[in-house]
N, C-alpha and C. Protein backbone atom coordinates (compact mmCIF):
# COMPACT_ATOMS: atom_id res chain seq x y z
N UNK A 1 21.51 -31.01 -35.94
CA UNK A 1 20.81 -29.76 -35.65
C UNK A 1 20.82 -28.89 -36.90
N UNK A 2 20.01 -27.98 -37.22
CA UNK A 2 19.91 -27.00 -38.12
C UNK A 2 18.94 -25.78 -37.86
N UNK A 3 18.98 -24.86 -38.45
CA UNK A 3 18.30 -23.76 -38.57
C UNK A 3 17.78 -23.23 -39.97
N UNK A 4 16.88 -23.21 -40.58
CA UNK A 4 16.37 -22.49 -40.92
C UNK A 4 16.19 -20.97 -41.82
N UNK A 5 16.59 -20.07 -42.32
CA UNK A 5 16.00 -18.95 -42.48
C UNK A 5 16.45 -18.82 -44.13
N UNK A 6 14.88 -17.68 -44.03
CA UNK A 6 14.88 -17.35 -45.61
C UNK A 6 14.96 -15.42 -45.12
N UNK A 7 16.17 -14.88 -46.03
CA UNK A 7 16.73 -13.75 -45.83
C UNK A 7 15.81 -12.61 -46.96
N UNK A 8 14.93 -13.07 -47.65
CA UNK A 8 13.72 -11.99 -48.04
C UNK A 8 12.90 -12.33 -48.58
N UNK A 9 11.63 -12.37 -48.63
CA UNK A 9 10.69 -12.88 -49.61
C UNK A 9 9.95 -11.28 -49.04
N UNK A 10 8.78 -11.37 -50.43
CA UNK A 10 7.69 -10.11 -50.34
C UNK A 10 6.63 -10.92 -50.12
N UNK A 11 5.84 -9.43 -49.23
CA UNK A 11 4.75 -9.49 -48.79
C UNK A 11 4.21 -10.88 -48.71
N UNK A 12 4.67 -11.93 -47.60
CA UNK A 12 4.05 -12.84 -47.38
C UNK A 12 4.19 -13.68 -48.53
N UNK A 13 4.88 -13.71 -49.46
CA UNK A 13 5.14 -14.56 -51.01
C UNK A 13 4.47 -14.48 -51.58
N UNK A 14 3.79 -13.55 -51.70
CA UNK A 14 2.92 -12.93 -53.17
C UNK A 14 1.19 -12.87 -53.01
N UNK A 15 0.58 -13.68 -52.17
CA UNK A 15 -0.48 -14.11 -51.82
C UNK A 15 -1.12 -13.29 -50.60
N UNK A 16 -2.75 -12.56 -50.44
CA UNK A 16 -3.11 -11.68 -49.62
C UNK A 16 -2.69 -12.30 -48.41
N UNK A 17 -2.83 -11.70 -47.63
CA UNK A 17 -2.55 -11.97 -46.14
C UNK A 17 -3.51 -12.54 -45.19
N UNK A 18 -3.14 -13.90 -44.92
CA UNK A 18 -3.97 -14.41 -44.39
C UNK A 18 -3.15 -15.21 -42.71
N UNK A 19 -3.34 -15.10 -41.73
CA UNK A 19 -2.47 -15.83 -40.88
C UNK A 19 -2.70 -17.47 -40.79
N UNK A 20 -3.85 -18.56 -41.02
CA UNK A 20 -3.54 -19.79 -41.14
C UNK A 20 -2.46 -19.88 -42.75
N UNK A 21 -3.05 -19.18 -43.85
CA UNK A 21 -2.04 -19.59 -44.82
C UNK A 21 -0.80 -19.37 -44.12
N UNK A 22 -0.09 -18.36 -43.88
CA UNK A 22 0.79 -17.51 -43.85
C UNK A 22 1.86 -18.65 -42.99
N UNK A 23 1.32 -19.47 -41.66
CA UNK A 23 1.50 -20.25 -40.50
C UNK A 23 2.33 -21.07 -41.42
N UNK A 24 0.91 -22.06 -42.37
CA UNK A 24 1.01 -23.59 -43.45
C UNK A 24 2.20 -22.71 -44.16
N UNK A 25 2.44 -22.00 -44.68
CA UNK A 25 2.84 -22.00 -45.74
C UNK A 25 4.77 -22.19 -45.23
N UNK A 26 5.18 -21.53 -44.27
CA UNK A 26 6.23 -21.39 -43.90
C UNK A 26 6.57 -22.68 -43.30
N UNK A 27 5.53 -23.48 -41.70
CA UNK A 27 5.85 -24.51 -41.20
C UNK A 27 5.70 -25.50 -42.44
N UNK A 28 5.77 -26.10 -43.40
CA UNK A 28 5.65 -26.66 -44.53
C UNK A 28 6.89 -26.71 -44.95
N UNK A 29 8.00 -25.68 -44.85
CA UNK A 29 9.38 -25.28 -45.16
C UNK A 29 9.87 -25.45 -44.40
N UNK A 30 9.51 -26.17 -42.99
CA UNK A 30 10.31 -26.06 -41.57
C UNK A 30 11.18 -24.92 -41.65
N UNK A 31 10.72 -23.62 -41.67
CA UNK A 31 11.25 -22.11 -41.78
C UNK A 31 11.46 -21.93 -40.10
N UNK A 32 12.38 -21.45 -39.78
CA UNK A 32 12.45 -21.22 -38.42
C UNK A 32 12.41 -19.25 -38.22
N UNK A 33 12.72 -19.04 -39.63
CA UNK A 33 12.98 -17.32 -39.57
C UNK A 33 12.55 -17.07 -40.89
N UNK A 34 11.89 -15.97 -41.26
CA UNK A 34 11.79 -15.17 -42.59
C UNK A 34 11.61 -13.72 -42.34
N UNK A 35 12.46 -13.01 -43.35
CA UNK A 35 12.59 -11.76 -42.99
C UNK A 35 11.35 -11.44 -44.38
N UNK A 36 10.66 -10.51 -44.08
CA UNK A 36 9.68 -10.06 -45.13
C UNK A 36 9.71 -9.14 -45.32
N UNK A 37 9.97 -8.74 -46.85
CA UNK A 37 9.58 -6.82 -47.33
C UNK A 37 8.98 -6.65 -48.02
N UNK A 38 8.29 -5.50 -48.41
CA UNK A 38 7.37 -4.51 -48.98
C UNK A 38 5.84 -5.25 -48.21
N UNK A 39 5.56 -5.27 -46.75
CA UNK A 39 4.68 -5.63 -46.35
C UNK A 39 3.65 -5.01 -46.28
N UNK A 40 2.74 -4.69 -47.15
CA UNK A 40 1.88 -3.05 -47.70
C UNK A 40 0.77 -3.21 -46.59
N UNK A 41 0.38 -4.66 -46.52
CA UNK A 41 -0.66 -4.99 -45.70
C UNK A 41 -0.59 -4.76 -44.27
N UNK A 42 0.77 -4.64 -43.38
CA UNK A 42 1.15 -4.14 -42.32
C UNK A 42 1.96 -2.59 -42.02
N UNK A 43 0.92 -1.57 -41.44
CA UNK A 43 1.61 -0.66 -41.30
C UNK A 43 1.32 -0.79 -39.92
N UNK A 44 2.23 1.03 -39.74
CA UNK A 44 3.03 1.33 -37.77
C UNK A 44 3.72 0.07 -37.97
N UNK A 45 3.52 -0.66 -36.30
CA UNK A 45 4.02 -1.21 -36.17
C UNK A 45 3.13 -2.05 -34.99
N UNK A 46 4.10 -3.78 -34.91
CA UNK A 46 2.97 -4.82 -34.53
C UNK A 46 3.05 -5.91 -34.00
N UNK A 47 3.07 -7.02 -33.32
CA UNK A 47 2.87 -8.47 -33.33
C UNK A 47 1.65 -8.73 -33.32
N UNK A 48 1.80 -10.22 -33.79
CA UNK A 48 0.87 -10.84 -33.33
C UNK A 48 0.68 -12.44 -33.76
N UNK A 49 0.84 -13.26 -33.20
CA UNK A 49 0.70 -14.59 -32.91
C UNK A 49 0.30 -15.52 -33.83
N UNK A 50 0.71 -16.35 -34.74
CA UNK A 50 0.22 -17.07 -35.42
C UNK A 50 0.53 -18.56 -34.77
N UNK A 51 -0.44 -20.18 -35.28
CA UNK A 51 0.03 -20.95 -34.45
C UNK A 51 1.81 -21.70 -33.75
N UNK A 52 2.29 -21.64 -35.23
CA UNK A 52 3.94 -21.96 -34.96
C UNK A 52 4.71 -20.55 -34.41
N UNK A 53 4.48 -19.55 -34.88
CA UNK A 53 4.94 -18.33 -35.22
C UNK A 53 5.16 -17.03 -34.50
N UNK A 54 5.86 -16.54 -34.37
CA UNK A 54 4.79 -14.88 -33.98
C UNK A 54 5.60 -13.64 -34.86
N UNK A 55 4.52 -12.87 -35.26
CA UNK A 55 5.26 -12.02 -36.56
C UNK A 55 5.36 -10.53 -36.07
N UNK A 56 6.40 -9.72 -36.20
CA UNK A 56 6.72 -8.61 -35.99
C UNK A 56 7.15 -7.94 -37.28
N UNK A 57 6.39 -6.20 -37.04
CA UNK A 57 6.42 -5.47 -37.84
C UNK A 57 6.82 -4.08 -37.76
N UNK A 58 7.33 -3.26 -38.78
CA UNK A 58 7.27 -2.11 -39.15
C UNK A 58 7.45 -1.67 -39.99
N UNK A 59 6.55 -0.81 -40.46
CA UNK A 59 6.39 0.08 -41.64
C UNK A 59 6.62 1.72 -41.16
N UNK A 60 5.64 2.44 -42.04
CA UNK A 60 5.28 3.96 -42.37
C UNK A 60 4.09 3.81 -41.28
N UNK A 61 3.48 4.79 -40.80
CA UNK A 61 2.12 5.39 -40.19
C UNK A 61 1.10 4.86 -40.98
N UNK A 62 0.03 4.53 -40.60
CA UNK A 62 -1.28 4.43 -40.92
C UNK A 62 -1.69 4.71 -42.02
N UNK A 63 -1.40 6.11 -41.79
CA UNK A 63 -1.98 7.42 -42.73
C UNK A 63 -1.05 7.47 -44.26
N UNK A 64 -0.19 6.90 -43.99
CA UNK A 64 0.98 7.45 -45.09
C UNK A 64 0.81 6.02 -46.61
N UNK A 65 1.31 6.51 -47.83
CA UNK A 65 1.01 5.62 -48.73
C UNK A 65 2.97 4.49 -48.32
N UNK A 66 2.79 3.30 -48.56
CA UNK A 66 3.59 2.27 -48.36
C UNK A 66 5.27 2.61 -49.20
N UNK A 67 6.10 2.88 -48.71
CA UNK A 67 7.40 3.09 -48.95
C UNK A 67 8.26 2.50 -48.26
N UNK A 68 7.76 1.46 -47.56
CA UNK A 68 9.18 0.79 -47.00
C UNK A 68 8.23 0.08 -46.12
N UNK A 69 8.97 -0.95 -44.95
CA UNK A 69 8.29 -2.15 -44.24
C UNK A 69 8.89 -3.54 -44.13
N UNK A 70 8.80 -3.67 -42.99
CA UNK A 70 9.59 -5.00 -42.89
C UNK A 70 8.93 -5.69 -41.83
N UNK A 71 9.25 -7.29 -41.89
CA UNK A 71 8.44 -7.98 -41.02
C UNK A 71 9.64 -8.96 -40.92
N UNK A 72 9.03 -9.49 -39.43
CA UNK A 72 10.11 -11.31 -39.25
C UNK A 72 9.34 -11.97 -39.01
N UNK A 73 9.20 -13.25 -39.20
CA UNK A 73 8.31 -14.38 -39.04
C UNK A 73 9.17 -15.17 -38.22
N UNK A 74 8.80 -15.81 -37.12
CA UNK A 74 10.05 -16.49 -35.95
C UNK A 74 9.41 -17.74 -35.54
N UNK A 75 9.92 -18.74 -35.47
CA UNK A 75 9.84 -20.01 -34.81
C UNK A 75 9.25 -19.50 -33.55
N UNK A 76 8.47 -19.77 -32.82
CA UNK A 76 8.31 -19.56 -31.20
C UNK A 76 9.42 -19.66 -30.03
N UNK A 77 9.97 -20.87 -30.47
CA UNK A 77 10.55 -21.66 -29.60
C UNK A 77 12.07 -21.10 -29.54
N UNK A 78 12.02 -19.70 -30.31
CA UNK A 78 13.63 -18.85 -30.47
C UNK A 78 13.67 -17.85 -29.88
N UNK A 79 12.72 -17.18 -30.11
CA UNK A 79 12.54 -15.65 -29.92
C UNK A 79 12.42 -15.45 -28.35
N UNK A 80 13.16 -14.04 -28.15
CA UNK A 80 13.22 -14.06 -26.72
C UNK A 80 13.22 -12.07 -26.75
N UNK A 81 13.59 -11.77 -27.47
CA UNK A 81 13.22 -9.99 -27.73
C UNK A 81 13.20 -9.63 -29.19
N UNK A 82 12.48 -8.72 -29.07
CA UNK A 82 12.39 -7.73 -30.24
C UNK A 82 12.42 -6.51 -30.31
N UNK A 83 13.00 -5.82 -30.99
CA UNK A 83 12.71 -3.57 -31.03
C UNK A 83 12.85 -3.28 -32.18
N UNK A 84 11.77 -2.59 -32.87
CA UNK A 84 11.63 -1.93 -33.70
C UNK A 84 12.62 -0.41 -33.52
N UNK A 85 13.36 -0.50 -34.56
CA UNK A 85 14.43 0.33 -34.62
C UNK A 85 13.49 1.75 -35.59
N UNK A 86 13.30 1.44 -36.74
CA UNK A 86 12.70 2.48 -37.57
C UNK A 86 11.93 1.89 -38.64
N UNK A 87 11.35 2.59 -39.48
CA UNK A 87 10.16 2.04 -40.08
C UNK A 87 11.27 1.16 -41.63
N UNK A 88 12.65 1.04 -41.13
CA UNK A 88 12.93 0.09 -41.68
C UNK A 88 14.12 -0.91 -41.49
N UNK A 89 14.47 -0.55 -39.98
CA UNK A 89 15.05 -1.72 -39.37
C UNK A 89 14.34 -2.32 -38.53
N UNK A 90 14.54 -3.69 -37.89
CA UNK A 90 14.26 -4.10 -36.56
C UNK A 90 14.94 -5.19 -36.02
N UNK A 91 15.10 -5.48 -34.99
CA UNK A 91 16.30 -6.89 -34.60
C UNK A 91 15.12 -7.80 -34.22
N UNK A 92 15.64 -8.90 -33.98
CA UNK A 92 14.77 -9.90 -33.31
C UNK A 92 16.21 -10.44 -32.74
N UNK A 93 16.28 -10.84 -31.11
CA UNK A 93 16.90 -11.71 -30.16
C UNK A 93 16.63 -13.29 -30.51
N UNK A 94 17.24 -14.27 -30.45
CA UNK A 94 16.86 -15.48 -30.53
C UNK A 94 18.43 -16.07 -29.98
N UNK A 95 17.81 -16.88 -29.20
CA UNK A 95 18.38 -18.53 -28.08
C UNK A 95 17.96 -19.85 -29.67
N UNK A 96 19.35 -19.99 -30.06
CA UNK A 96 19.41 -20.92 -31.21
C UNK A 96 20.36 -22.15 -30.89
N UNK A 97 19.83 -22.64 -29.78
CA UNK A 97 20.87 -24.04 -29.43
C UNK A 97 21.53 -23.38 -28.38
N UNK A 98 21.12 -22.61 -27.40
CA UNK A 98 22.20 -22.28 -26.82
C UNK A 98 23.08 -21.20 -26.93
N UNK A 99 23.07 -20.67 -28.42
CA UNK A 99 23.79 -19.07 -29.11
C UNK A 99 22.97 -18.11 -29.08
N UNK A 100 22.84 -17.08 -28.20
CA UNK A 100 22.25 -15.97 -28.73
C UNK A 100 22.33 -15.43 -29.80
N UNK A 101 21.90 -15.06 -30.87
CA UNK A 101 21.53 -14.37 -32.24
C UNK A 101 20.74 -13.36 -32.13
N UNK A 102 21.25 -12.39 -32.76
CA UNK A 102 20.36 -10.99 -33.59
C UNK A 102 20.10 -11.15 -34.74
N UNK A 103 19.19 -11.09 -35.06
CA UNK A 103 18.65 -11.03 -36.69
C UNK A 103 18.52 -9.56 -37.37
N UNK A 104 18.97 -8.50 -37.59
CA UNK A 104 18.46 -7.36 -38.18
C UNK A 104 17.34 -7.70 -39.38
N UNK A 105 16.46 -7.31 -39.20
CA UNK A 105 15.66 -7.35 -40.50
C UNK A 105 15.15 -5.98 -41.20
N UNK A 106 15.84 -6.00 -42.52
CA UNK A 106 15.60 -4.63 -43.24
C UNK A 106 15.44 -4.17 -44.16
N UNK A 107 14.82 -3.21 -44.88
CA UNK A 107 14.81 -3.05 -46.01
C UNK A 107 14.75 -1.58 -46.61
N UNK A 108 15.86 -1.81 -47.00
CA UNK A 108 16.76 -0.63 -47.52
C UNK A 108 16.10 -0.06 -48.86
N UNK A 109 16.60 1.43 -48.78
CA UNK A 109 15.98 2.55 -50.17
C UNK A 109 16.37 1.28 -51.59
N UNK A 110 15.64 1.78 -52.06
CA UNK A 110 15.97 1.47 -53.63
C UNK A 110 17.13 2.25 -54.03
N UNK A 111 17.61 1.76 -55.01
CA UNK A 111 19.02 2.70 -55.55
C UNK A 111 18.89 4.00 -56.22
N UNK A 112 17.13 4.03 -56.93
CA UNK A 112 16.81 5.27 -57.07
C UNK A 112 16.82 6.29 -56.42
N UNK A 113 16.94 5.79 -54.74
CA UNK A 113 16.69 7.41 -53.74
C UNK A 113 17.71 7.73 -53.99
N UNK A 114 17.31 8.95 -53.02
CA UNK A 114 18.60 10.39 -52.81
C UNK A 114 19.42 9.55 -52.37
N UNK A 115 20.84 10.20 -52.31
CA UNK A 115 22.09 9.51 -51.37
C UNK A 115 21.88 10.20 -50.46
N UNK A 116 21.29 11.03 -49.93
CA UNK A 116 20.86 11.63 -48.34
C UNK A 116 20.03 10.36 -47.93
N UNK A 117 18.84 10.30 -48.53
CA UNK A 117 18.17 8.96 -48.27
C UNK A 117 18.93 7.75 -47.56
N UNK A 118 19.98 6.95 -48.71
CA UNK A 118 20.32 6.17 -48.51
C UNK A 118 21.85 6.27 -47.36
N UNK A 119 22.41 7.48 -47.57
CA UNK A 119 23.44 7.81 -46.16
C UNK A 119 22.75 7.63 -44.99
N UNK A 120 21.80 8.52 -44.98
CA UNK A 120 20.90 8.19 -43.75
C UNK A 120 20.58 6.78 -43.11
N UNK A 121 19.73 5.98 -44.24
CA UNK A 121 19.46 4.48 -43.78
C UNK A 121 20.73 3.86 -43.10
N UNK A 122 22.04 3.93 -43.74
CA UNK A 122 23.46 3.46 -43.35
C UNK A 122 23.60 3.46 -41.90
N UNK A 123 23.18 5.00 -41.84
CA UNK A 123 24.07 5.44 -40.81
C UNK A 123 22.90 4.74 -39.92
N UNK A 124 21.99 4.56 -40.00
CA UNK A 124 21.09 4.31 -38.59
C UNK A 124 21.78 2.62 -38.71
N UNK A 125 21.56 2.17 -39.31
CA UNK A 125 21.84 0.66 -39.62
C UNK A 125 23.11 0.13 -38.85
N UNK A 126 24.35 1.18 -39.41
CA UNK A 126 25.46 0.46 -38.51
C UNK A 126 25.10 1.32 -37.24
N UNK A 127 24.27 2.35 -36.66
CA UNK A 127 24.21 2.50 -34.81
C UNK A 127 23.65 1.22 -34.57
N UNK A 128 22.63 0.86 -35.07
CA UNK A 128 22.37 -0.70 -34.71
C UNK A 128 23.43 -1.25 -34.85
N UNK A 129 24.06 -1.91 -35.25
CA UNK A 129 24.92 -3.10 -35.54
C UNK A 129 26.43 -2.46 -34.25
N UNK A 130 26.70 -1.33 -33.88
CA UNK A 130 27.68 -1.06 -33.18
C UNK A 130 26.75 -1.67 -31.34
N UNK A 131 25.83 -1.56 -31.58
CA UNK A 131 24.92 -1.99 -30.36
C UNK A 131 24.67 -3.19 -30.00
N UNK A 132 25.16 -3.67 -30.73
CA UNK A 132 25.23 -5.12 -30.67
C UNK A 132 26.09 -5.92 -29.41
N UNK A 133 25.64 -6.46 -28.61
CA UNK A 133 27.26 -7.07 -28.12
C UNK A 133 27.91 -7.80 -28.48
N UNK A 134 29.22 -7.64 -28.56
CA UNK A 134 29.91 -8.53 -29.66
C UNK A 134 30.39 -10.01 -29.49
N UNK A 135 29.99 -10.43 -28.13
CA UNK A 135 29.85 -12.15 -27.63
C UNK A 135 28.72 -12.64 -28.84
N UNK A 136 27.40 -11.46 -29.42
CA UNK A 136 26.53 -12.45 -29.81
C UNK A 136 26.69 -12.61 -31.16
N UNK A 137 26.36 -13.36 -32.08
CA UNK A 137 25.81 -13.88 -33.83
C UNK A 137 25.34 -12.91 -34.06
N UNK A 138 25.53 -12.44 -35.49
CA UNK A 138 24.64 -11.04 -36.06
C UNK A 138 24.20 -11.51 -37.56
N UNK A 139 22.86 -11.54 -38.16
CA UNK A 139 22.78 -12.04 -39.07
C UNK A 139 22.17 -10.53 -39.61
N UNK A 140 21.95 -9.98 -40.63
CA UNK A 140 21.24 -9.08 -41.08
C UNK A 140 20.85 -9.80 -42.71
N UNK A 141 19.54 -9.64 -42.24
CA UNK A 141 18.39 -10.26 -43.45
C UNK A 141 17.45 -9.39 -43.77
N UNK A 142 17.42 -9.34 -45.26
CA UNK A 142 16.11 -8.43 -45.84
C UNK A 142 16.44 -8.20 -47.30
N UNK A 143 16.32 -6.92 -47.82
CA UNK A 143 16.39 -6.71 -49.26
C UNK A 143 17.07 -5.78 -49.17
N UNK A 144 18.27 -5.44 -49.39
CA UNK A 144 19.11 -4.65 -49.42
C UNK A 144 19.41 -3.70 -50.53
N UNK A 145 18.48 -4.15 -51.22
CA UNK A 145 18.43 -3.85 -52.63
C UNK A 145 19.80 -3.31 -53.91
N UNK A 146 20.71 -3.97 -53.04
CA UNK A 146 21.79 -3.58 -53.58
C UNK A 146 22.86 -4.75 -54.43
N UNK A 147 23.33 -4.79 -55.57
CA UNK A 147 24.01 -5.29 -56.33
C UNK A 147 25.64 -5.07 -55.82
N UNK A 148 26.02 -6.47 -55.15
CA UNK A 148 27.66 -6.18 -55.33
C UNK A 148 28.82 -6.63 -56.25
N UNK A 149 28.29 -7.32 -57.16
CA UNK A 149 29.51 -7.76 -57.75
C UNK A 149 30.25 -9.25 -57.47
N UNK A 150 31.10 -9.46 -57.62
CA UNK A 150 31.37 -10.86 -57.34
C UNK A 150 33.30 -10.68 -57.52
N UNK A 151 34.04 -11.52 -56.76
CA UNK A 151 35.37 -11.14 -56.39
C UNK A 151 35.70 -12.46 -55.85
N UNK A 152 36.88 -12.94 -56.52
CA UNK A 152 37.48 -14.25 -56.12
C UNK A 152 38.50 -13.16 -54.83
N UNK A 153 38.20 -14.34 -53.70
CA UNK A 153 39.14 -14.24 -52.43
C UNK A 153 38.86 -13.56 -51.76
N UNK A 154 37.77 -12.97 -52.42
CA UNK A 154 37.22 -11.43 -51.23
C UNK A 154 36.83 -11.78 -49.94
N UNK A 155 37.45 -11.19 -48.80
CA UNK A 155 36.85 -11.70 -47.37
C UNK A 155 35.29 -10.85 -47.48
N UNK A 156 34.71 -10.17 -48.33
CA UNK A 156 33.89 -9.60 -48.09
C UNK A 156 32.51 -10.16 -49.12
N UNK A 157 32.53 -10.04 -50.57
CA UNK A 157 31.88 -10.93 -51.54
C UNK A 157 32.00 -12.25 -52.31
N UNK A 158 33.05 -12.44 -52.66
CA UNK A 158 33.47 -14.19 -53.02
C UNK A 158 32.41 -14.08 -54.56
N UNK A 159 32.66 -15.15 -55.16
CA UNK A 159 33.15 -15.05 -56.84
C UNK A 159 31.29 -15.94 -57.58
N UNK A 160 30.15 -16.20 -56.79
CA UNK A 160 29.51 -16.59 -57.56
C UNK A 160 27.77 -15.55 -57.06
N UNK A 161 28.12 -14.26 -57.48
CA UNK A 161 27.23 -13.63 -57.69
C UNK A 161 27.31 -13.19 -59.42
N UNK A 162 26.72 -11.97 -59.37
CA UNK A 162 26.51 -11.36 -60.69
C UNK A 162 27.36 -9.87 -60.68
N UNK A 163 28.15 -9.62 -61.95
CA UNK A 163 28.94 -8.79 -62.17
C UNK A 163 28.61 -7.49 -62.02
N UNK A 164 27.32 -6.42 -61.88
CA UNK A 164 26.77 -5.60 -62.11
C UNK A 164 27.39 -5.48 -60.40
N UNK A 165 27.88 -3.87 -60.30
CA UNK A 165 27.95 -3.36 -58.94
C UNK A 165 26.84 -1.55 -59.18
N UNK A 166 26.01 -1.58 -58.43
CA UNK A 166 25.68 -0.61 -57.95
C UNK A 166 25.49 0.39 -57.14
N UNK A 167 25.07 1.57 -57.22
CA UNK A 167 25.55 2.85 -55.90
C UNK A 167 25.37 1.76 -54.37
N UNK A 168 24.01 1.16 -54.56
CA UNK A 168 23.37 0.87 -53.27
C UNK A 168 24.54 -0.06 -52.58
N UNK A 169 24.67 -1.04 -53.99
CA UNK A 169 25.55 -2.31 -53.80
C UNK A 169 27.44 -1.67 -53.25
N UNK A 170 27.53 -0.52 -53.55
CA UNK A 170 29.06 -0.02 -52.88
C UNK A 170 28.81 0.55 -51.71
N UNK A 171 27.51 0.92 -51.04
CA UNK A 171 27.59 1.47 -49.68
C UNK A 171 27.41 -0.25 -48.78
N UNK A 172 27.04 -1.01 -49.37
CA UNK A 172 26.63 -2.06 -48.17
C UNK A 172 28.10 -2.73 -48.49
N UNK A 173 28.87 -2.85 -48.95
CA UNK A 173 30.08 -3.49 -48.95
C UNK A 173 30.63 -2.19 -48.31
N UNK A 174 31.08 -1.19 -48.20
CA UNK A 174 31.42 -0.37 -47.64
C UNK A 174 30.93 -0.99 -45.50
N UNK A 175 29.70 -1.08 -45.48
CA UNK A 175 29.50 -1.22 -44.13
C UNK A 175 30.06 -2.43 -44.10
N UNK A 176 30.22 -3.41 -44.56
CA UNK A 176 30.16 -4.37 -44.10
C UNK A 176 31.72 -5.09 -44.31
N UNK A 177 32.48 -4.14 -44.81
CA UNK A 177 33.90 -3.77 -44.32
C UNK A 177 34.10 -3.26 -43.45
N UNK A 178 33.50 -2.32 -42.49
CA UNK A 178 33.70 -1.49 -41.55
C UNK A 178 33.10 -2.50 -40.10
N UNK A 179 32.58 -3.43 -40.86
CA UNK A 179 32.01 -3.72 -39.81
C UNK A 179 32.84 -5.63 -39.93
N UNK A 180 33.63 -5.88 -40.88
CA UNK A 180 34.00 -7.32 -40.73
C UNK A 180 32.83 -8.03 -41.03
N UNK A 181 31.97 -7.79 -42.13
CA UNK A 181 30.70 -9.21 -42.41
C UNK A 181 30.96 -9.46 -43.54
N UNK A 182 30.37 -10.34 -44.06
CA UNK A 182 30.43 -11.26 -45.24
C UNK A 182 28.81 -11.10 -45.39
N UNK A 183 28.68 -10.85 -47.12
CA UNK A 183 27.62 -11.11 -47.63
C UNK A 183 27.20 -12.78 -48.25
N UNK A 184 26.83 -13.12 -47.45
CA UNK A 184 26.71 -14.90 -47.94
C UNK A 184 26.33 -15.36 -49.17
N UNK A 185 25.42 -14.36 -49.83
CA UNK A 185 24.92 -15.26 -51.32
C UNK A 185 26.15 -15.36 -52.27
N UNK A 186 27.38 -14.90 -52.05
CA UNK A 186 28.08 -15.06 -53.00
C UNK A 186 29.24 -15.86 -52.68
N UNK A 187 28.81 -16.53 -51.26
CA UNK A 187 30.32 -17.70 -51.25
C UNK A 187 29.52 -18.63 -51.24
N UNK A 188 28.30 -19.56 -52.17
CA UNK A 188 27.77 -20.42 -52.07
C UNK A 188 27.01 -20.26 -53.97
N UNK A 189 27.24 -21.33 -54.64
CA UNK A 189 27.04 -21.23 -55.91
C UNK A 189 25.79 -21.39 -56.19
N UNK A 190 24.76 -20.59 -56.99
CA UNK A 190 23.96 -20.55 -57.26
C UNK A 190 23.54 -20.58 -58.76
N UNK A 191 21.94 -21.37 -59.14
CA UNK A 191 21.61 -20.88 -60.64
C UNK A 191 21.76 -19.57 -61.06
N UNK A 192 22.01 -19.08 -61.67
CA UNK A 192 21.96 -17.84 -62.43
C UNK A 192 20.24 -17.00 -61.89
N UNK A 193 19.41 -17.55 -62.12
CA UNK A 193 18.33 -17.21 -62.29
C UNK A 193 17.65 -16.71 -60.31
N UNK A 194 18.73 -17.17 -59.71
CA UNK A 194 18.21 -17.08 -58.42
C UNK A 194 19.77 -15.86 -57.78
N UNK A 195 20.36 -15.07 -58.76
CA UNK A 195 21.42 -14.40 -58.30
C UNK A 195 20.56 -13.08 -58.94
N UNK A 196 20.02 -12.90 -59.81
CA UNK A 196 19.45 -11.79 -60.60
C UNK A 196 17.90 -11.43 -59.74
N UNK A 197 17.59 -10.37 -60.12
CA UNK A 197 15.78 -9.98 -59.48
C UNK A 197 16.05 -9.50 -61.23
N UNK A 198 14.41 -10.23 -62.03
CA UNK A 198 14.45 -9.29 -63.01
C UNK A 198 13.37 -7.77 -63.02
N UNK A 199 13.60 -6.82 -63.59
CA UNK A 199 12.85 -5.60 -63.65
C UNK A 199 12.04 -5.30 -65.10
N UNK A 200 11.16 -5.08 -65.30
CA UNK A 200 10.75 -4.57 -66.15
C UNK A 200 11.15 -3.36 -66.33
N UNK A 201 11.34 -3.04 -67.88
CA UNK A 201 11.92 -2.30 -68.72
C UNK A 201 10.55 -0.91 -68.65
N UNK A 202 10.89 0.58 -68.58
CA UNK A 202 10.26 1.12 -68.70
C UNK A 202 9.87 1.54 -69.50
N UNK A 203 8.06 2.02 -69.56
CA UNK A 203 7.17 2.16 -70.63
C UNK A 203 7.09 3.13 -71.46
């Protein structure tokens, strides 16, 4: 048995939005879950049905220019609820063999915002996660946009990420001490090139 999931890709992986691509492109990966951010092409909020699939959304209003947004892309054959929490959390329910699972899918301020900004996001984030019942799996997937560092033995990060810790990257280790989780990309060894996001240098 196995499962599946990719914990962030953008906007649909780079390519306009189309729902047969969108379907091919994932069932091709036997993807059972993808959490998606900066989804510019989906605002409010949404489903709607693709053939393997069915995709849920939320962003900003209609009206408003794109600052945040998140989407899940779900196997059919998992999903059993969904609630849009805020225009940048949302859970998805899923029956995975028998285990109920929550997926949070989210995507958090950039490290540039205010720390009001980013206190705020926190705080809504762990009322979700305290809501949880604690019989079920809790996975939280998205872009967190935060840098933690890397730490031999850590019950919390483990030793094969990248050394750079940032503001964003000390509040989500902060929750996720408070809350007993483990950030996974760093107890599993990776290329270099897939631990970094690079940025362009400003003009």
């Amino acid at each position: 048995m196995s499962f599946k999931l990719y914990g962030c890709e953008r906007a649909i992986a780079g390519f306009p939005y189309d729902k047969a691509q969108t379907n091919k492109y994932y069932a091709e990966r036997n993807t059972d879950i993808a959490t998606l951010t900066e989804t510019k092409e989906k605002k409010g909020k949404g489903k709607e049905d693709l053939a393997n699939y069915v995709q849920f959304w939320t962003s900003v209003d209609k009206s408003c220019r794109v600052t945040a947004g998140v989407s899940d892309l779900v196997n059919k054959k998992y999903i059993t609820n969904y609630e849009f929490k805020s225009k940048r959390i949302m859970t998805s329910t899923l029956s995975i063999y028998g285990h109920i699972t929550t997926v949070i899918a989210t995507y958090a301020p950039t490290d540039d915002c205010t720390q009001e900004t980013k206190t705020n996001y926190y705080e809504s984030l762990a009322e979700v996660v305290r809501n949880i019942p604690q019989h079920q799996e809790l996975i939280i997937a998205g872009d967190l946009n935060a840098r933690v560092g890397l730490k031999k033995d850590s019950e919390t990060v483990e030793q094969f990420g990248e050394e750079v810790v940032n503001s964003s990257g000390k509040k989500l280790m902060e929750h996720c001490n408070q809350f007993v989780m483990k950030i996974i990309n760093g107890f599993f060894k990776h290329k270099m090139i897939h631990r970094v996001t690079w940025e362009r240098p400003s003009l």
